[in-house]
N, C-alpha and C. Protein backbone atom coordinates (compact mmCIF):
# COMPACT_ATOMS: atom_id res chain seq x y z
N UNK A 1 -42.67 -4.10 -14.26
CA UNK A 1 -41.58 -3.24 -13.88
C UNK A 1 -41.52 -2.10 -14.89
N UNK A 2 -41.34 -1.11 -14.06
CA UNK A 2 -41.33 0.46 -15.13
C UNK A 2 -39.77 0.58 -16.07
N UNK A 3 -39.73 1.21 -17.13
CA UNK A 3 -38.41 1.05 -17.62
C UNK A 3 -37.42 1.54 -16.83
N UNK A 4 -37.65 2.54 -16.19
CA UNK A 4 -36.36 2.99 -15.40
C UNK A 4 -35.90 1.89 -14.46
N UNK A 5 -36.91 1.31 -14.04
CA UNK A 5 -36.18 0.39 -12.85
C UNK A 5 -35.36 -0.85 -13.48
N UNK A 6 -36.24 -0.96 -14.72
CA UNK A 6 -35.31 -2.19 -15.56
C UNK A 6 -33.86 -1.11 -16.04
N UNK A 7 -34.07 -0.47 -16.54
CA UNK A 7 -32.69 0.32 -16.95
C UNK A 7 -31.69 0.46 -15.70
N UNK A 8 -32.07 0.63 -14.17
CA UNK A 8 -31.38 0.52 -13.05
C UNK A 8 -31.19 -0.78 -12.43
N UNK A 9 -31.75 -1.74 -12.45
CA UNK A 9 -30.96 -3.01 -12.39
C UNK A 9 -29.99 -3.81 -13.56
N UNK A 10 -30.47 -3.57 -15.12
CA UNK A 10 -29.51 -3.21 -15.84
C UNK A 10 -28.34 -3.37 -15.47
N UNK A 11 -28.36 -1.46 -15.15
CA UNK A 11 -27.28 -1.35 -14.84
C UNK A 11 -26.32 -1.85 -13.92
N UNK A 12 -27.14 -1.79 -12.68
CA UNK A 12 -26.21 -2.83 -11.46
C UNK A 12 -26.03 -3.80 -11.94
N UNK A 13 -26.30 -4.40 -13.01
CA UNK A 13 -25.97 -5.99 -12.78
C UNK A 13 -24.35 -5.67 -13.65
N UNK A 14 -24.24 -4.91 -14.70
CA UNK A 14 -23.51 -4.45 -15.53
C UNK A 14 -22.05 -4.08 -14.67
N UNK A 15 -22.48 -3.27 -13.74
CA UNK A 15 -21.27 -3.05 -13.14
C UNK A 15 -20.72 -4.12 -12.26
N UNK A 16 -22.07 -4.99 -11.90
CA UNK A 16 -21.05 -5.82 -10.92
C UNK A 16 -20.41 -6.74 -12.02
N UNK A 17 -20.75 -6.82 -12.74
CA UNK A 17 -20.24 -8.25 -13.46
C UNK A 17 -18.59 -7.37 -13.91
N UNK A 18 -18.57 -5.83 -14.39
CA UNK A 18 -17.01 -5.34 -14.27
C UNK A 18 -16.20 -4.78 -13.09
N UNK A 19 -16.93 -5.04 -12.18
CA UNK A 19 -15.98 -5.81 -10.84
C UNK A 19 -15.70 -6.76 -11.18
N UNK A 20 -16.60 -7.36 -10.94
CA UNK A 20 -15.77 -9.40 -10.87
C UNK A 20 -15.20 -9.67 -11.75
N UNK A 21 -15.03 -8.65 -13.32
CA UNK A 21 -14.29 -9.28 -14.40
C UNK A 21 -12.83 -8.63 -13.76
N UNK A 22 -12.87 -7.05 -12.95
CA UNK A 22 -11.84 -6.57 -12.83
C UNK A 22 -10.70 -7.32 -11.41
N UNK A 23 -11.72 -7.81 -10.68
CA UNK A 23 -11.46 -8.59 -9.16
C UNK A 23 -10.55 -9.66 -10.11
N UNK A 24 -11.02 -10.19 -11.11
CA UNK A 24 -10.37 -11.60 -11.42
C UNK A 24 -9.29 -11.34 -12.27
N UNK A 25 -9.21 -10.40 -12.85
CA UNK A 25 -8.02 -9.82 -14.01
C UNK A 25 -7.00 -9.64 -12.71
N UNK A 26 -6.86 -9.32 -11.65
CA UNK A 26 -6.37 -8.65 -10.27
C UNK A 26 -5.54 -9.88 -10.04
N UNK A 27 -5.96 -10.65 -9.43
CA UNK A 27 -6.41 -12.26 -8.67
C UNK A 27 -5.31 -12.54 -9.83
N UNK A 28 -5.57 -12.75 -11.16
CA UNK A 28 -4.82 -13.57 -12.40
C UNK A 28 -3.47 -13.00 -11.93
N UNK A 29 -2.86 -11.62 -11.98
CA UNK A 29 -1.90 -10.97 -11.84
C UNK A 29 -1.06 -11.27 -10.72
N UNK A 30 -1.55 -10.88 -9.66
CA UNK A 30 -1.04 -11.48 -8.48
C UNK A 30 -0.62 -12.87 -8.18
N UNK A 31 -1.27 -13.56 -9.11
CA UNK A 31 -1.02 -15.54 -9.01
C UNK A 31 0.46 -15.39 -10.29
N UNK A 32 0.63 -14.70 -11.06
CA UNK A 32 1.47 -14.61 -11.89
C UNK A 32 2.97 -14.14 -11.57
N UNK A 33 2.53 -13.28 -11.01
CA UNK A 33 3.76 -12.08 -10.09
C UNK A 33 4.84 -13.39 -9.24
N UNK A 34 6.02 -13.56 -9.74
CA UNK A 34 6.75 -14.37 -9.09
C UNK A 34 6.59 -13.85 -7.48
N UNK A 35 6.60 -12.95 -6.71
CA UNK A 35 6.57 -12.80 -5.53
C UNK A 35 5.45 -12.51 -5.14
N UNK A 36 4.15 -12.61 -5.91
CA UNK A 36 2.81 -13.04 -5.38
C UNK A 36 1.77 -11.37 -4.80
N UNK A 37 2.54 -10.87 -5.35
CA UNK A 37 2.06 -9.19 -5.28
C UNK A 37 1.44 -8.43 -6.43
N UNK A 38 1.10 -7.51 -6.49
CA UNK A 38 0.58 -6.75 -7.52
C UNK A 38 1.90 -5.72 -8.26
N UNK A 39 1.74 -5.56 -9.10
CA UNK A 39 2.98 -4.40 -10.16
C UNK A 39 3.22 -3.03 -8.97
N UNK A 40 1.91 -2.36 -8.19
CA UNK A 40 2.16 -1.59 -7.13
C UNK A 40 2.37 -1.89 -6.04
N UNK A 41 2.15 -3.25 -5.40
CA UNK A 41 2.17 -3.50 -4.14
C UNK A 41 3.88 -3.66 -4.28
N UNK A 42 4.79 -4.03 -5.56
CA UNK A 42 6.35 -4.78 -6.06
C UNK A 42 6.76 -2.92 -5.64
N UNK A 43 6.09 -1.98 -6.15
CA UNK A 43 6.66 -0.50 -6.37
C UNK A 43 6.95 -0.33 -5.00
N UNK A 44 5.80 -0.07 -3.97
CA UNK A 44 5.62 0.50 -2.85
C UNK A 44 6.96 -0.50 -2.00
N UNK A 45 6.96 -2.12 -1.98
CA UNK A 45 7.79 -2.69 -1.35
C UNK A 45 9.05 -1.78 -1.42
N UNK A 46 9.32 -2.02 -2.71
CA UNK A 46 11.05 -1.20 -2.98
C UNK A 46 10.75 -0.10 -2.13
N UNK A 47 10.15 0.62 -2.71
CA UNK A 47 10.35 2.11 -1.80
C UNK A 47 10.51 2.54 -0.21
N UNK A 48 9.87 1.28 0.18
CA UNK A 48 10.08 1.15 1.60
C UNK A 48 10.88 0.50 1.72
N UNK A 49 11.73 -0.31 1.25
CA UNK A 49 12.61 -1.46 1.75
C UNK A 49 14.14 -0.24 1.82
N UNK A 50 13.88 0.54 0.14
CA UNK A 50 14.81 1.83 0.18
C UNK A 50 14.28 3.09 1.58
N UNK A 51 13.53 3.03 2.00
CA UNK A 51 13.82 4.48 3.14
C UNK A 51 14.03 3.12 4.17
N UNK A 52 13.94 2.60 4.34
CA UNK A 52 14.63 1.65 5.57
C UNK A 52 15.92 1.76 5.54
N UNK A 53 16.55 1.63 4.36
CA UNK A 53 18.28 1.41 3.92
C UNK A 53 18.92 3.10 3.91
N UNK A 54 17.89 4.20 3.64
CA UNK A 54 17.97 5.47 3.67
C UNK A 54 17.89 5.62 5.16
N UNK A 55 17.31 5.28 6.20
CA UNK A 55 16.99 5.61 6.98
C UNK A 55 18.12 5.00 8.33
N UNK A 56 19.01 3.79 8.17
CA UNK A 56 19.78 3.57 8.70
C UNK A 56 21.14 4.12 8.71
N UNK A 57 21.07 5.12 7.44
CA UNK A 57 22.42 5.63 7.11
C UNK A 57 22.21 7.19 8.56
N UNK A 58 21.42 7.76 8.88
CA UNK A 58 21.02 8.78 10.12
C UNK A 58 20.96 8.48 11.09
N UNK A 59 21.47 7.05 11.59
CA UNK A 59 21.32 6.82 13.08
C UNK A 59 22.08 7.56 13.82
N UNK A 60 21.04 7.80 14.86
CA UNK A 60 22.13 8.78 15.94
C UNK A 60 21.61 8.78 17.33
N UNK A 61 23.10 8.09 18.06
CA UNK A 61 22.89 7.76 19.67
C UNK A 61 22.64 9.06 20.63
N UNK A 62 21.29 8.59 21.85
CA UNK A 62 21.56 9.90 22.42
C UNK A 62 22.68 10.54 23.45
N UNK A 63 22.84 11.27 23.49
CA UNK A 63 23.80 11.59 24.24
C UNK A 63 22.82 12.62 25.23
N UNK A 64 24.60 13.20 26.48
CA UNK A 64 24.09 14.25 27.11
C UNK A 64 23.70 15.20 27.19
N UNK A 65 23.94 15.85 26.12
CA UNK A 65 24.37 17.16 25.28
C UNK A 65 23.40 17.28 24.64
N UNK A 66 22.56 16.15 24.41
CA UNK A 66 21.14 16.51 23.62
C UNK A 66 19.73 16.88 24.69
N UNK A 67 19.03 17.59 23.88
CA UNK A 67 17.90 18.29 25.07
C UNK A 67 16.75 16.95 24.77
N UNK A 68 15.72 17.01 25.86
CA UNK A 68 15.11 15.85 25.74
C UNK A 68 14.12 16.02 24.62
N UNK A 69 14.06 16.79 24.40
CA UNK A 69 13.52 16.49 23.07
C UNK A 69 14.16 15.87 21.73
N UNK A 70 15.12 16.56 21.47
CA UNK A 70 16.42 15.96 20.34
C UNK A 70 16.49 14.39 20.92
N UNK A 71 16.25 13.64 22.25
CA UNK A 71 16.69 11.99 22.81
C UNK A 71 15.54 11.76 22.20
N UNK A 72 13.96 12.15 22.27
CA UNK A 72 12.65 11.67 21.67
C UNK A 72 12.82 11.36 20.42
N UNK A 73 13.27 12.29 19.83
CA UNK A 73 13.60 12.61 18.33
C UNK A 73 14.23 10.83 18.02
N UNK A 74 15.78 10.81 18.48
CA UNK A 74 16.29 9.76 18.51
C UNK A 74 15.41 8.51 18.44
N UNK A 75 14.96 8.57 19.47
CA UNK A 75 14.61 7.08 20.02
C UNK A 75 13.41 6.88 18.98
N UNK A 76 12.81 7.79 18.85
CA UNK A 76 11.91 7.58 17.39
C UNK A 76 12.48 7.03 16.30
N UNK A 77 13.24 7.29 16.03
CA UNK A 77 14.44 7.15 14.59
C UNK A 77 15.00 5.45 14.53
N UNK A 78 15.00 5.47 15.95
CA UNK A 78 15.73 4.01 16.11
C UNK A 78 14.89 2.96 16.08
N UNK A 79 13.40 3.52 16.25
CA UNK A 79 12.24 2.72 16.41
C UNK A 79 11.36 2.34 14.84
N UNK A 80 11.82 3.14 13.84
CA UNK A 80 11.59 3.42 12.72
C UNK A 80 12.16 2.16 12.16
């Protein structure tokens, strides 16, 4: 085998092994996390759980008076 090709499997082997060290550092975290999530997957929850709670405070029924587009609008909102 020529050196480059040893220097390029090398390397692949190098990186996979800091995947699997990084896959398992991951894996450790998530088994730790009282609610079984990652530190961002805990962020993103809140944030959505907040525009849900943001998002119920704008409900609005359609009426007659609204053009059918403004009822689309609605019924989107309610579907949200």
């Amino acid at each position: 085998m020529d050196p480059l090709s040893a220097l390029s499997v090398t390397c692949s082997f190098i990186q996979f092994i800091d995947f699997g060290a990084k896959v398992l550092e991951e894996l450790k975290g998530i088994r730790r996390s009282p609610k079984g999530m990652t530190k961002e997957d805990e962020i993103l929850q809140s944030r959505v759980d907040e525009m849900r709670r943001f998002s119920l405070r704008f409900k609005v029924e359609p009426n007659q008076n609204q053009t059918e587009g403004e009822r689309a609008i609605c019924q989107l909102a309610t579907q949200c």
